[in-house]
C-alpha atoms as a PDB file:
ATOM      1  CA  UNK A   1      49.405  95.588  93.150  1.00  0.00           C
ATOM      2  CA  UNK A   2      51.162  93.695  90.311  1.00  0.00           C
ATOM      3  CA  UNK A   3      51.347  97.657  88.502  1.00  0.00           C
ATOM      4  CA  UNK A   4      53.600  98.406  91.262  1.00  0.00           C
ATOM      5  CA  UNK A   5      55.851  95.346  91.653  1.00  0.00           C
ATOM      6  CA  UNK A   6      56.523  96.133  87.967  1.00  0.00           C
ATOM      7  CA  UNK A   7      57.051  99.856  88.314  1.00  0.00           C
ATOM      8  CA  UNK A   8      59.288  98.427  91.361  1.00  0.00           C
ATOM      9  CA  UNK A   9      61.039  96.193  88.927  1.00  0.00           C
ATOM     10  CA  UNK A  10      61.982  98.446  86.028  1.00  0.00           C
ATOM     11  CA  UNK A  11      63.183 101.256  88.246  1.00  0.00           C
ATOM     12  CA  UNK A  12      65.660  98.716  90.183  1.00  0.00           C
ATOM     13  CA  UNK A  13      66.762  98.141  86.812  1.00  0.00           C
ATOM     14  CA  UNK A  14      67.397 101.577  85.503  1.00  0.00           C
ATOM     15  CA  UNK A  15      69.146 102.347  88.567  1.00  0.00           C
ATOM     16  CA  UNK A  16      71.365  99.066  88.090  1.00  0.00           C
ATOM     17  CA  UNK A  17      71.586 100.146  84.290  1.00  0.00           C
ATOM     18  CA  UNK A  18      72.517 103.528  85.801  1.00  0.00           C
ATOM     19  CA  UNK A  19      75.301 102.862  87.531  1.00  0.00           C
ATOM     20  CA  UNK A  20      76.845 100.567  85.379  1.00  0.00           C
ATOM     21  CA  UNK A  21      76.437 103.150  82.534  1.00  0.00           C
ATOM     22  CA  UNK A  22      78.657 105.740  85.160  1.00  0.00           C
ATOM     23  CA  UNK A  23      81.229 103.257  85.636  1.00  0.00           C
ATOM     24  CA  UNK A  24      81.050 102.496  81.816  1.00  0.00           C
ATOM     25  CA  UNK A  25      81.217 106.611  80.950  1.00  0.00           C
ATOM     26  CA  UNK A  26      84.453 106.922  83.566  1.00  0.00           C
ATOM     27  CA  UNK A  27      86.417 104.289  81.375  1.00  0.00           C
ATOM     28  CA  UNK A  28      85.696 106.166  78.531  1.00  0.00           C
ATOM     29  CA  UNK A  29      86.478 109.424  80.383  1.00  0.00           C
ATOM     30  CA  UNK A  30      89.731 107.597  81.486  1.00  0.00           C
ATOM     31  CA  UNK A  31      90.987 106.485  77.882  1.00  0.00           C
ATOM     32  CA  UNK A  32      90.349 110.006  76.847  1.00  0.00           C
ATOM     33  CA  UNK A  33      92.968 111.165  79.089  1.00  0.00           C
ATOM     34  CA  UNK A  34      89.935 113.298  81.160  1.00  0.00           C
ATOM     35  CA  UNK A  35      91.151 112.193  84.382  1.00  0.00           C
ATOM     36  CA  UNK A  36      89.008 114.652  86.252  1.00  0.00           C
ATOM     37  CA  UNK A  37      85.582 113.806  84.623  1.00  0.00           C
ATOM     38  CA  UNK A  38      86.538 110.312  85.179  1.00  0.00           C
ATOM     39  CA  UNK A  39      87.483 110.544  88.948  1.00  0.00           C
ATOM     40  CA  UNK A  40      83.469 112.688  88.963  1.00  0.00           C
ATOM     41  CA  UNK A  41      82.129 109.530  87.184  1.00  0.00           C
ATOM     42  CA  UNK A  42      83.806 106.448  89.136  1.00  0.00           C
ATOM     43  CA  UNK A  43      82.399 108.414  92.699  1.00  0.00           C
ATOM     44  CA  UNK A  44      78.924 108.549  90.930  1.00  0.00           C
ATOM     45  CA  UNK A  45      79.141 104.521  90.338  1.00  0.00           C
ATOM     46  CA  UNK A  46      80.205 103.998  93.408  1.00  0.00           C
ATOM     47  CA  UNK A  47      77.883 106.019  95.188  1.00  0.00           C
ATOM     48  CA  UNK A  48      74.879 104.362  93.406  1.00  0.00           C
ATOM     49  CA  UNK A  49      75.790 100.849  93.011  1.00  0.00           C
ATOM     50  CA  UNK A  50      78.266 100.478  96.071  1.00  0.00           C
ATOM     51  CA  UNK A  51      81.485  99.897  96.547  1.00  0.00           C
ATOM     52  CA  UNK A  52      83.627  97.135  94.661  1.00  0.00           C
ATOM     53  CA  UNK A  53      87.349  96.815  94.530  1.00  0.00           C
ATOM     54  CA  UNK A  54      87.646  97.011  90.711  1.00  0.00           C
ATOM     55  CA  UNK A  55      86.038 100.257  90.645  1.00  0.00           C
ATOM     56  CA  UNK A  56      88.521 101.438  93.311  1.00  0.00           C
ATOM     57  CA  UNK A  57      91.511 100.158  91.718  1.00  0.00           C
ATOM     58  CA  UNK A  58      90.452 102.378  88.781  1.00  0.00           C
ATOM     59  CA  UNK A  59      89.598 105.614  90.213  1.00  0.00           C
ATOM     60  CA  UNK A  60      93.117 104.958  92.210  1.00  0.00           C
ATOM     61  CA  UNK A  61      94.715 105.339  88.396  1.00  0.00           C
ATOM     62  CA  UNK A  62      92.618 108.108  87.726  1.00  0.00           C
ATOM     63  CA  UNK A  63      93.764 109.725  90.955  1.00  0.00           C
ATOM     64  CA  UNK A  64      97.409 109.182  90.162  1.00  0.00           C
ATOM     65  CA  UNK A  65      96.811 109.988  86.209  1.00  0.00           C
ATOM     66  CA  UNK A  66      95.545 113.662  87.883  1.00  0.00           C
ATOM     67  CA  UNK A  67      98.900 113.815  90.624  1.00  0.00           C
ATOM     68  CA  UNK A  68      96.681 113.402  93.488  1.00  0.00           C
ATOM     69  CA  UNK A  69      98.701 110.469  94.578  1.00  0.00           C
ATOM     70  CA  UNK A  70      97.012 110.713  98.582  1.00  0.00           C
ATOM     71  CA  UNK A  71      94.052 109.851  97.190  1.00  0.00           C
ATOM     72  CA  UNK A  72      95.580 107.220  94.929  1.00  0.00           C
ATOM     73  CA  UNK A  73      96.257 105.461  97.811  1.00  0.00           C
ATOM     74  CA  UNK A  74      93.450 105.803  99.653  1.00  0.00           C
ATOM     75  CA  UNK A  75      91.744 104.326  96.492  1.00  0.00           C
ATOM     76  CA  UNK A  76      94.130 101.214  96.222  1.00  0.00           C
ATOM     77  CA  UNK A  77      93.620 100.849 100.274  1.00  0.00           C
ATOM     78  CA  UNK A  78      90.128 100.668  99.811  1.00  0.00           C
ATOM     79  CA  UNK A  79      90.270  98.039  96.944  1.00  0.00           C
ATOM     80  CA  UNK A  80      92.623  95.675  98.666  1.00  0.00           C
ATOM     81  CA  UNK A  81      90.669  96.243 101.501  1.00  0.00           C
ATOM     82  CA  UNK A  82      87.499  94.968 100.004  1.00  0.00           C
ATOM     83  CA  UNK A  83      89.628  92.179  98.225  1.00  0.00           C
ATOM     84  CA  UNK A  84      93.392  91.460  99.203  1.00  0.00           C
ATOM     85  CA  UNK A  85      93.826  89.625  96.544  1.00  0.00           C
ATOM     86  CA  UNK A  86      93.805  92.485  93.873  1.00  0.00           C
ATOM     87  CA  UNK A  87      97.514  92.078  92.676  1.00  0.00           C
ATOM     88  CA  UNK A  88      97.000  94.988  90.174  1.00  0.00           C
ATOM     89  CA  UNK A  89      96.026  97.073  92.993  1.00  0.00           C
ATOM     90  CA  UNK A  90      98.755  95.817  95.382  1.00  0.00           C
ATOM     91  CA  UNK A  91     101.247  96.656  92.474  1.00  0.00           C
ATOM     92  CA  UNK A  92     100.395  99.941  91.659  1.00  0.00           C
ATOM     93  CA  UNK A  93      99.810 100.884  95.463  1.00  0.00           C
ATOM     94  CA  UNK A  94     104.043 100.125  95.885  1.00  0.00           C
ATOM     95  CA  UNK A  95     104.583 101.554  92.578  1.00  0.00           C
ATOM     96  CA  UNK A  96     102.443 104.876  93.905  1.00  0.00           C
ATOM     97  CA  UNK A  97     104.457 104.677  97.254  1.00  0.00           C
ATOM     98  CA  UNK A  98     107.364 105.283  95.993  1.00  0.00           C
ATOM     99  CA  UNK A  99     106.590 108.441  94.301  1.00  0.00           C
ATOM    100  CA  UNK A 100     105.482 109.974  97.642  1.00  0.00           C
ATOM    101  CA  UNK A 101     108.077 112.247  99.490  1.00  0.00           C
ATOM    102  CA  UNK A 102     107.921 110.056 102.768  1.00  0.00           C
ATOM    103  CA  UNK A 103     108.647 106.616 101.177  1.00  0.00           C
ATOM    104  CA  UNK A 104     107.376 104.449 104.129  1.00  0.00           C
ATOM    105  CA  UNK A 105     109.870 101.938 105.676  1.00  0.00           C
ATOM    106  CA  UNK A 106     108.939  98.117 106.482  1.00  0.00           C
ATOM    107  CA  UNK A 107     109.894  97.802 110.048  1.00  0.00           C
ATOM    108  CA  UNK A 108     107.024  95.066 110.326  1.00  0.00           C
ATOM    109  CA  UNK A 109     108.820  91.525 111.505  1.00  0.00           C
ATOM    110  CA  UNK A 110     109.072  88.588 109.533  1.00  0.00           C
ATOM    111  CA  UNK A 111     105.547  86.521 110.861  1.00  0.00           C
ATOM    112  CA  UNK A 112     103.822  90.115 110.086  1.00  0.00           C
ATOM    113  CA  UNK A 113     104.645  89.948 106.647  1.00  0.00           C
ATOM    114  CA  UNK A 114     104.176  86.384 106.201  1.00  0.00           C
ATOM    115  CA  UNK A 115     100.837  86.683 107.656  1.00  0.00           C
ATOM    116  CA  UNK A 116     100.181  89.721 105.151  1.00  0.00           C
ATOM    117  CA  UNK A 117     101.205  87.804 102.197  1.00  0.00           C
ATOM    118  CA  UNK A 118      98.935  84.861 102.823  1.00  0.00           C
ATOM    119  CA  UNK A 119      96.016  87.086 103.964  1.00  0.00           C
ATOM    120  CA  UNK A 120      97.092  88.625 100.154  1.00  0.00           C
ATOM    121  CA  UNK A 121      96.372  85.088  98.402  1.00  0.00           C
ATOM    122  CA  UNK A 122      92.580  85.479  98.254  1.00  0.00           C
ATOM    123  CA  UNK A 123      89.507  87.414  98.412  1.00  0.00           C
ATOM    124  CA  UNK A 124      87.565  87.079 101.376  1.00  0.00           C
ATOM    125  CA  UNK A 125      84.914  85.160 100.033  1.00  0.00           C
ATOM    126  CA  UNK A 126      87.835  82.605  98.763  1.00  0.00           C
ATOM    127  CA  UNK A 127      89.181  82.326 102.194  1.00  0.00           C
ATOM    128  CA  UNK A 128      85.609  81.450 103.585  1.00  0.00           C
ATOM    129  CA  UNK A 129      85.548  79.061 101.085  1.00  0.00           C
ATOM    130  CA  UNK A 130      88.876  77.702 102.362  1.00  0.00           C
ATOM    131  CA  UNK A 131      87.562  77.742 105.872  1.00  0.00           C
ATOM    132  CA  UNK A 132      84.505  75.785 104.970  1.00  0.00           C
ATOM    133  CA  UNK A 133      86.255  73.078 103.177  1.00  0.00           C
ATOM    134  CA  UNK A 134      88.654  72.315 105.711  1.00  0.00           C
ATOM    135  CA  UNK A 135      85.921  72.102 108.275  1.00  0.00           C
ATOM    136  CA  UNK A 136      84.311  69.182 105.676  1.00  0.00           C
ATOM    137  CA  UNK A 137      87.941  67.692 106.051  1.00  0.00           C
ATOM    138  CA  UNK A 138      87.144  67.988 110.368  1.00  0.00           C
ATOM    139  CA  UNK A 139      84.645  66.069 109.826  1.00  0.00           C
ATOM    140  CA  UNK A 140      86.292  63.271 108.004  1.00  0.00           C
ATOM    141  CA  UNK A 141      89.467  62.788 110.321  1.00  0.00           C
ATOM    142  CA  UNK A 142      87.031  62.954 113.291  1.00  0.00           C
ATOM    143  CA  UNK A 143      85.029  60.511 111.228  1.00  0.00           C
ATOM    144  CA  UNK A 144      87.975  58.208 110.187  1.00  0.00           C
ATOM    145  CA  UNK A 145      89.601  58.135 114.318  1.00  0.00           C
ATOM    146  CA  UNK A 146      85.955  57.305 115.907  1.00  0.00           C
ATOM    147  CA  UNK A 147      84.801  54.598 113.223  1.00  0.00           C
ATOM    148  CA  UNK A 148      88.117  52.737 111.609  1.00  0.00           C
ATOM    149  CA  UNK A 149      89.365  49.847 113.256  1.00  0.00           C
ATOM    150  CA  UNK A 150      92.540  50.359 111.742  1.00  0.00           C
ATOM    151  CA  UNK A 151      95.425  51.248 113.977  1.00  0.00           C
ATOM    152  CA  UNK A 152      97.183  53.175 111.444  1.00  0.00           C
ATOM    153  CA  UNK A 153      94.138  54.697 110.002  1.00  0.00           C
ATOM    154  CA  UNK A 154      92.797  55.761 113.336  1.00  0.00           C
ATOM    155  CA  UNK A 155      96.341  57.763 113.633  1.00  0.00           C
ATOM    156  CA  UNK A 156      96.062  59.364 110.805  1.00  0.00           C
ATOM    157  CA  UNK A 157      92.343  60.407 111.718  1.00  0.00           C
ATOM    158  CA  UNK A 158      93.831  61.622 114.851  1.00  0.00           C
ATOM    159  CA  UNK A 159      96.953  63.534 114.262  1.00  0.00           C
ATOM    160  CA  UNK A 160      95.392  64.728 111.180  1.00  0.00           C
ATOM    161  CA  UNK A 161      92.866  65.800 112.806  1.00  0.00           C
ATOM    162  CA  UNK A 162      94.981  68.009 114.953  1.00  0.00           C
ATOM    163  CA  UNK A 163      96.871  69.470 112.042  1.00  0.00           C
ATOM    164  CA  UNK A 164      93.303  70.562 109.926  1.00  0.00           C
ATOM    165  CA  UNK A 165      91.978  71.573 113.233  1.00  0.00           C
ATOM    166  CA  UNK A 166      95.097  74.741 113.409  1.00  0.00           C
ATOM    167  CA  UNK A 167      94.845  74.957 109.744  1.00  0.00           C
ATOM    168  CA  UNK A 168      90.909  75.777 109.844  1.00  0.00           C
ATOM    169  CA  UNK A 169      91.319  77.861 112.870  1.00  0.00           C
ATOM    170  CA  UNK A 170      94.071  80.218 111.211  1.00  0.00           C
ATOM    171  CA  UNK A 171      92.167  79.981 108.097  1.00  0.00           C
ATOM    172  CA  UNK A 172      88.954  80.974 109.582  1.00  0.00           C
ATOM    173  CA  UNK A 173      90.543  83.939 111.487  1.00  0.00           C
ATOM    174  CA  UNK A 174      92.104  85.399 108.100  1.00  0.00           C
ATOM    175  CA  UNK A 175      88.422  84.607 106.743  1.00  0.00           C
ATOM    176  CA  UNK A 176      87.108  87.282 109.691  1.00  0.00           C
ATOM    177  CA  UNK A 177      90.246  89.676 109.260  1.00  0.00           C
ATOM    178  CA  UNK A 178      89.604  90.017 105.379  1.00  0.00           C
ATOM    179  CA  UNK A 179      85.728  90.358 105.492  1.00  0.00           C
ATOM    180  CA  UNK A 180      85.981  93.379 108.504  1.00  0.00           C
ATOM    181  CA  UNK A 181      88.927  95.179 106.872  1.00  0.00           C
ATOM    182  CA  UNK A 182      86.514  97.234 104.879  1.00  0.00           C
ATOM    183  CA  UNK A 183      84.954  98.213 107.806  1.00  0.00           C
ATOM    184  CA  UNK A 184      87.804  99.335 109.970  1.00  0.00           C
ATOM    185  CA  UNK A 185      88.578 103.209 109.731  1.00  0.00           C
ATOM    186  CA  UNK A 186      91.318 103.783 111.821  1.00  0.00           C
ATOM    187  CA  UNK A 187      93.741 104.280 109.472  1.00  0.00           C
ATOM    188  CA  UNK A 188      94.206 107.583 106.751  1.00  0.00           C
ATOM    189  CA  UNK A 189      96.455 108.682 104.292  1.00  0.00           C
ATOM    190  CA  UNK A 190      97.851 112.405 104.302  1.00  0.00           C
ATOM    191  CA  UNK A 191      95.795 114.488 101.572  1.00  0.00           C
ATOM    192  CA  UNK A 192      97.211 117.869 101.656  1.00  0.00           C
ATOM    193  CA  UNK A 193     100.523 118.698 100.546  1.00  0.00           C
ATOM    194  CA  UNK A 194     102.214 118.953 103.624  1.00  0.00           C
ATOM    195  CA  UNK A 195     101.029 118.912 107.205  1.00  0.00           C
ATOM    196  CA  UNK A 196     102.496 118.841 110.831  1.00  0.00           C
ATOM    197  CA  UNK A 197     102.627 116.181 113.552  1.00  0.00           C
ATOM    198  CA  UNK A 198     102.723 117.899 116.650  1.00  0.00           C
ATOM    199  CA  UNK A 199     103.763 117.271 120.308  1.00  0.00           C
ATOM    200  CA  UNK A 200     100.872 118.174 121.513  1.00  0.00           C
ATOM    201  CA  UNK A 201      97.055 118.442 120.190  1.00  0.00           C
ATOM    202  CA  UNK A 202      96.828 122.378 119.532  1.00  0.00           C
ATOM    203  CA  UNK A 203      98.258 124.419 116.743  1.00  0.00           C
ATOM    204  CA  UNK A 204     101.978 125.405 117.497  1.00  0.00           C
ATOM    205  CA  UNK A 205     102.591 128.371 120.215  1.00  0.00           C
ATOM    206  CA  UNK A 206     106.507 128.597 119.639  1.00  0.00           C
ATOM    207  CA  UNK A 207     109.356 126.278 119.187  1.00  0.00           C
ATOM    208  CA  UNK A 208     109.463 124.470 122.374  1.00  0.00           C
ATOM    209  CA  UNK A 209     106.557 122.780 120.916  1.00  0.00           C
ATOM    210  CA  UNK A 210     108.272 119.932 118.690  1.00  0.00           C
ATOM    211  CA  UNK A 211     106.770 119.911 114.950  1.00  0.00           C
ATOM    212  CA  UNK A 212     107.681 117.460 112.572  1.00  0.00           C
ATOM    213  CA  UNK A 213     106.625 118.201 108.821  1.00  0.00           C
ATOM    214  CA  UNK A 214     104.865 115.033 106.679  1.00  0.00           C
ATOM    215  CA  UNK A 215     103.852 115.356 103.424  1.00  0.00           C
ATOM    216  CA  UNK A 216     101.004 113.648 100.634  1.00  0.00           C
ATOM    217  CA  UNK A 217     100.298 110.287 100.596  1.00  0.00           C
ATOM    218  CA  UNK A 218     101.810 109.106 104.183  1.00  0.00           C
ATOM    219  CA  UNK A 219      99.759 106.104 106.018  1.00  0.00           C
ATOM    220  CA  UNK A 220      98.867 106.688 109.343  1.00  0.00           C
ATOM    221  CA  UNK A 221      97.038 104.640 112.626  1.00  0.00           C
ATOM    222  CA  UNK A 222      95.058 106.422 114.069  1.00  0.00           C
ATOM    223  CA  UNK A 223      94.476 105.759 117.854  1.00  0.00           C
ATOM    224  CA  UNK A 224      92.285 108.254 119.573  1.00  0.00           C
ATOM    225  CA  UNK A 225      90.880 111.886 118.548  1.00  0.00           C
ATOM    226  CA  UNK A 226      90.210 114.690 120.188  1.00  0.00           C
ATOM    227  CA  UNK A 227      87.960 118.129 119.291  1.00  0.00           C
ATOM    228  CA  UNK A 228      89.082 121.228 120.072  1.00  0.00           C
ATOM    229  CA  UNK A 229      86.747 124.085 119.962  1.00  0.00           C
ATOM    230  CA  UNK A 230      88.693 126.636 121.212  1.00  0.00           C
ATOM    231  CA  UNK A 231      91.789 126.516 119.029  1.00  0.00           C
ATOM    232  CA  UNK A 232      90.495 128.733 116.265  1.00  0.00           C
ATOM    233  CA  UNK A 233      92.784 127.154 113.685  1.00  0.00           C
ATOM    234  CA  UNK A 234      92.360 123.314 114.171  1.00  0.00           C
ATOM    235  CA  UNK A 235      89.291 121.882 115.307  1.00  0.00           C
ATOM    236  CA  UNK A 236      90.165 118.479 115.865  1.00  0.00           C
ATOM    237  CA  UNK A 237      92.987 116.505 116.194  1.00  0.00           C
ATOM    238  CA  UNK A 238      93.928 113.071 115.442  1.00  0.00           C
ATOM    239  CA  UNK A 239      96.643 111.088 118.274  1.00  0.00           C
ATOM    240  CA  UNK A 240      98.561 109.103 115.359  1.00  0.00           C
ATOM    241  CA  UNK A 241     101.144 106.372 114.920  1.00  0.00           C
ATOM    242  CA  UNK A 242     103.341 106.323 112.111  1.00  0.00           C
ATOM    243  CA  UNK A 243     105.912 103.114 110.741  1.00  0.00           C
ATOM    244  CA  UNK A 244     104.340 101.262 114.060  1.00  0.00           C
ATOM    245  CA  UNK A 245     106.744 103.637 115.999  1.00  0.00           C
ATOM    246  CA  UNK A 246     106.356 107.546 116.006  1.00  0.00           C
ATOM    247  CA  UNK A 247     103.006 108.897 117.944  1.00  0.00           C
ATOM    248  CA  UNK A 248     102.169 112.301 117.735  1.00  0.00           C
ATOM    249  CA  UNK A 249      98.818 114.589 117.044  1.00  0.00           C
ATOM    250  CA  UNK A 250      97.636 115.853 113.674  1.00  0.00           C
ATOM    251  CA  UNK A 251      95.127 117.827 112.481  1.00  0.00           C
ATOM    252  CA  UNK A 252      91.987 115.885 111.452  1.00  0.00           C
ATOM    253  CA  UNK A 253      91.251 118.132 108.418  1.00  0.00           C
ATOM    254  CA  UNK A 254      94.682 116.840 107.165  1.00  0.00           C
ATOM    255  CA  UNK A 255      93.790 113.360 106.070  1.00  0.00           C
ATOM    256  CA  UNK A 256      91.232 110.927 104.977  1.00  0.00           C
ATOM    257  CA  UNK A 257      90.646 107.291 106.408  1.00  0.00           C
ATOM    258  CA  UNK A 258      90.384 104.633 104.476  1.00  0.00           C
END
């Protein structure tokens, strides 16, 4: 029994040792200007030891060091994803953005972006952290209204109360919004050089069919899909939204989510 939990032990560890070593061999791969090996290498580490935002951020750089600047962003999408607060992804994602032929316009409102920017400030874990310390600070206003016998003090324990209580809500929603983002797939990035959005879910039959060309590295949200069998050149289509405005279809094969 004990041979076992030892064998168990030691092969955990090579396989930690493992993947760290892959991650380890891609920087070196990297600084050696072998952007290719070190994209190869940065998928191994992440396929054996999971995925982590740092790891992300640099196989985005390897991405964009080879021109592949769809998967680039996908890559810096992922890493904020798993941590917002990853300003050196953040600034290379805009810096990567606007190298792409369909620069993306900001037609979010003013609370959106707010929102984004403080959802931005810290990693998930940090905002749980947040979350949980304002709930201690509840507590104490709760505390201070039901026990003080001072008038003024039992104000403050009330309206402060009120105040924490919207702070911790908020808080605790961007604690739930941060943690799920690397879960949600329903957005993708453009991977081919150029590809159509179409009118219609089926590949174009003549030009009363409106197609609209859209090139590498253009976000999408994707809202529904839809498989086509039959239509020998597209076998299933994506119903997208683009800016938070244009909808249209696109083929499937086109893009990768997030």
């Amino acid at each position: 029994m004990m041979k076992n939990i030892f064998a168990l032990i030691l092969l955990l560890a090579g396989l930690t040792a493992s993947a760290a070593n892959f991650a380890q061999q891609a920087d070196s791969a990297y600084n050696k200007e072998d952007y290719r090996q070190a994209i190869s290498l940065y998928e191994q580490a992440i396929a054996n030891d999971g995925v982590s935002s740092t790891v992300y951020y640099n196989l985005g750089n390897a991405y964009f060091r080879d021109n592949r600047l769809g998967k680039a962003i996908i890559s810096y999408e992922r890493a904020l994803a798993l941590d917002p607060s990853n300003a050196d992804a953040r600034t290379n994602l805009d810096f990567v953005r606007t190298k792409i032929e369909d620069a993306p316009e900001d037609d979010s409102s003013f609370l959106s972006n707010l929102h984004h920017n403080i959802c931005s400030a810290l990693s998930p874990d940090g905002w749980a952290w947040c979350a949980l310390a304002l709930f201690i600070i509840l507590l104490g206003t709760v505390a201070l209204y039901i026990f003080s016998s001072n008038v003024a003090m039992r104000k403050i324990g009330f309206f402060g109360g009120i105040v924490v209580a919207f702070v911790f809500a908020y808080t605790t929603a961007i604690a739930y919004q941060t943690s799920n983002a690397a879960f949600r797939h329903d957005k993708a990035v453009v991977i081919v050089p150029t590809t159509n959005l179409s009118s219609v879910p089926r590949s174009s039959k003549g030009k009363t069919e409106k197609v609209v060309p859209i090139h590498e590295g253009t976000k999408i949200e994707i809202l529904d899909s839809l498989s086509t069998p039959e239509d020998p050149n597209v076998g299933k289509w994506y119903d997208v939204k683009i800016n938070n405005s244009t909808r249209a279809w696109l083929n499937a094969a086109d893009v990768e989510k997030i």
